[in-house]
Protein backbone atom coordinates (compact mmCIF):
# COMPACT_ATOMS: atom_id res chain seq x y z
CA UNK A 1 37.97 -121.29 48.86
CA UNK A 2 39.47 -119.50 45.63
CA UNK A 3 42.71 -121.87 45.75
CA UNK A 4 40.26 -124.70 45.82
CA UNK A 5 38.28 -123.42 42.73
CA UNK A 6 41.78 -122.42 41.20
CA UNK A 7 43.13 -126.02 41.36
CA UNK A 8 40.18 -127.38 40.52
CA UNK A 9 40.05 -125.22 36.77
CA UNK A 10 43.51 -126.35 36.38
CA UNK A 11 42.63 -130.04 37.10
CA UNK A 12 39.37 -129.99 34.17
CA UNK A 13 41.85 -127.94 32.00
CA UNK A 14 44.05 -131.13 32.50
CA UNK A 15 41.63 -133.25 32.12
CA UNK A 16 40.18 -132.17 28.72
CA UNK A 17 43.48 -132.32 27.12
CA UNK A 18 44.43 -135.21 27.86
CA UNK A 19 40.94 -136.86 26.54
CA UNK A 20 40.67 -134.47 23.51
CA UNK A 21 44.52 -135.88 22.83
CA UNK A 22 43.59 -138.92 22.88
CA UNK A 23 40.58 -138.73 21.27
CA UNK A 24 42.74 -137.67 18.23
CA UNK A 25 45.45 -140.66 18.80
CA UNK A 26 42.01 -142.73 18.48
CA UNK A 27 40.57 -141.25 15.40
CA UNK A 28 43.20 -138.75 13.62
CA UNK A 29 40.69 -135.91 13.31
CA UNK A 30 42.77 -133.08 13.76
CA UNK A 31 40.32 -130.34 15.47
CA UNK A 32 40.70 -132.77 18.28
CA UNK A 33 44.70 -131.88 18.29
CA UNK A 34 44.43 -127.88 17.69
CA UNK A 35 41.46 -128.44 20.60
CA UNK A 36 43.74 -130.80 22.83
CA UNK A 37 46.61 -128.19 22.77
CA UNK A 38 44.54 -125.40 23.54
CA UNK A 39 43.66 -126.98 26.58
CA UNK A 40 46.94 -127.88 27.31
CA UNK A 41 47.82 -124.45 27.56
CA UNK A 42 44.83 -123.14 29.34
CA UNK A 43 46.60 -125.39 31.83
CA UNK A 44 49.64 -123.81 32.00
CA UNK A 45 47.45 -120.59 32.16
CA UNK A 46 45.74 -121.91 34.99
CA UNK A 47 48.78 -123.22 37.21
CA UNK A 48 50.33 -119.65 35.72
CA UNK A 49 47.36 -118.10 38.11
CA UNK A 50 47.67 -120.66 40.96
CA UNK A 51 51.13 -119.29 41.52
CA UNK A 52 50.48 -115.73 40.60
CA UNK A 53 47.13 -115.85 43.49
CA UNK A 54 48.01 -118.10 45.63
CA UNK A 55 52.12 -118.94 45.75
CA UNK A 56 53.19 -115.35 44.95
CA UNK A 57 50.08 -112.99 46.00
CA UNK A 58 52.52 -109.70 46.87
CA UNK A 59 55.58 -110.09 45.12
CA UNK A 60 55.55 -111.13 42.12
CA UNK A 61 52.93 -109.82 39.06
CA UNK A 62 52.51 -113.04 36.72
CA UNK A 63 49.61 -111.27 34.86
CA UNK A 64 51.37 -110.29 31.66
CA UNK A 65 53.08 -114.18 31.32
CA UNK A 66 49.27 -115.03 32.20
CA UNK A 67 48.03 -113.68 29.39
CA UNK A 68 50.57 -114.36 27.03
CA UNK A 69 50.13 -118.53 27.80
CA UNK A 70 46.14 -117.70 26.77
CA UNK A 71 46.99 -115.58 23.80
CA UNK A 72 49.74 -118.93 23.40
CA UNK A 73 46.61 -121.31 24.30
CA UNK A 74 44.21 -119.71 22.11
CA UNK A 75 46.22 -119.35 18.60
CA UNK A 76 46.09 -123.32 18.08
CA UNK A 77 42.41 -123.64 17.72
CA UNK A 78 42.34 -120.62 15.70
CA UNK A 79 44.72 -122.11 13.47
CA UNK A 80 42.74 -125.63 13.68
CA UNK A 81 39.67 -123.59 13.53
CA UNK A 82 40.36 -121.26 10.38
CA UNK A 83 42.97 -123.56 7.84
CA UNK A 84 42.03 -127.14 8.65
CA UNK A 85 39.66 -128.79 6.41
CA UNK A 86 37.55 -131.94 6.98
C-alpha cells in the first residue's frame, strides 16, 4: 500500500506544478512561478523517496539527497515569498 500512496504524492506533486506553471504562463503573476517550482521539486523529492523506499529499500540511503531536493524545493517560494512584490 505505501508504494501506492508514494506514487500517488508524486503524481499531485506533478500535478500542481504543472497547473501553478501554467497558471503563471496565463497571467504573469510570479508567486505562481516561485510556487510552480517548488512543486516541481517536491516532485523530484517525492520520486527521490519512491526509489529510496521502494527501488532501493537495503542498499542504498537516499535520505540526505532527499532532503537536500526539499531544502532545493523549498528556497524558491521563500525567495518568491520574501523579495517579490505585487
Amino acid at each position: 500500500m505505501a508504494p501506492l500512496i508514494y506514487a500517488l504524492c508524486a503524481l499531485t506533486s506533478l500535478l500542481c506544478a504543472c497547473l501553478l506553471l501554467r497558471g503563471y504562463r496565463r497571467n504573469g503573476h510570479r508567486l505562481l512561478l516561485w510556487s510552480g517550482i517548488c512543486f516541481a521539486g517536491m516532485t523530484v523529492n517525492n520520486v527521490l523517496l519512491i526509489l529510496d523506499r521502494v527501488v532501493f529499500p537495503d542498499s542504498v540511503d537516499l535520505m540526505t539527497l532527499r532532503l537536500a531536493s526539499a531544502l532545493a524545493a523549498l528556497l524558491p517560494l521563500l525567495y518568491g515569498l520574501i523579495w517579490e512584490e505585487e
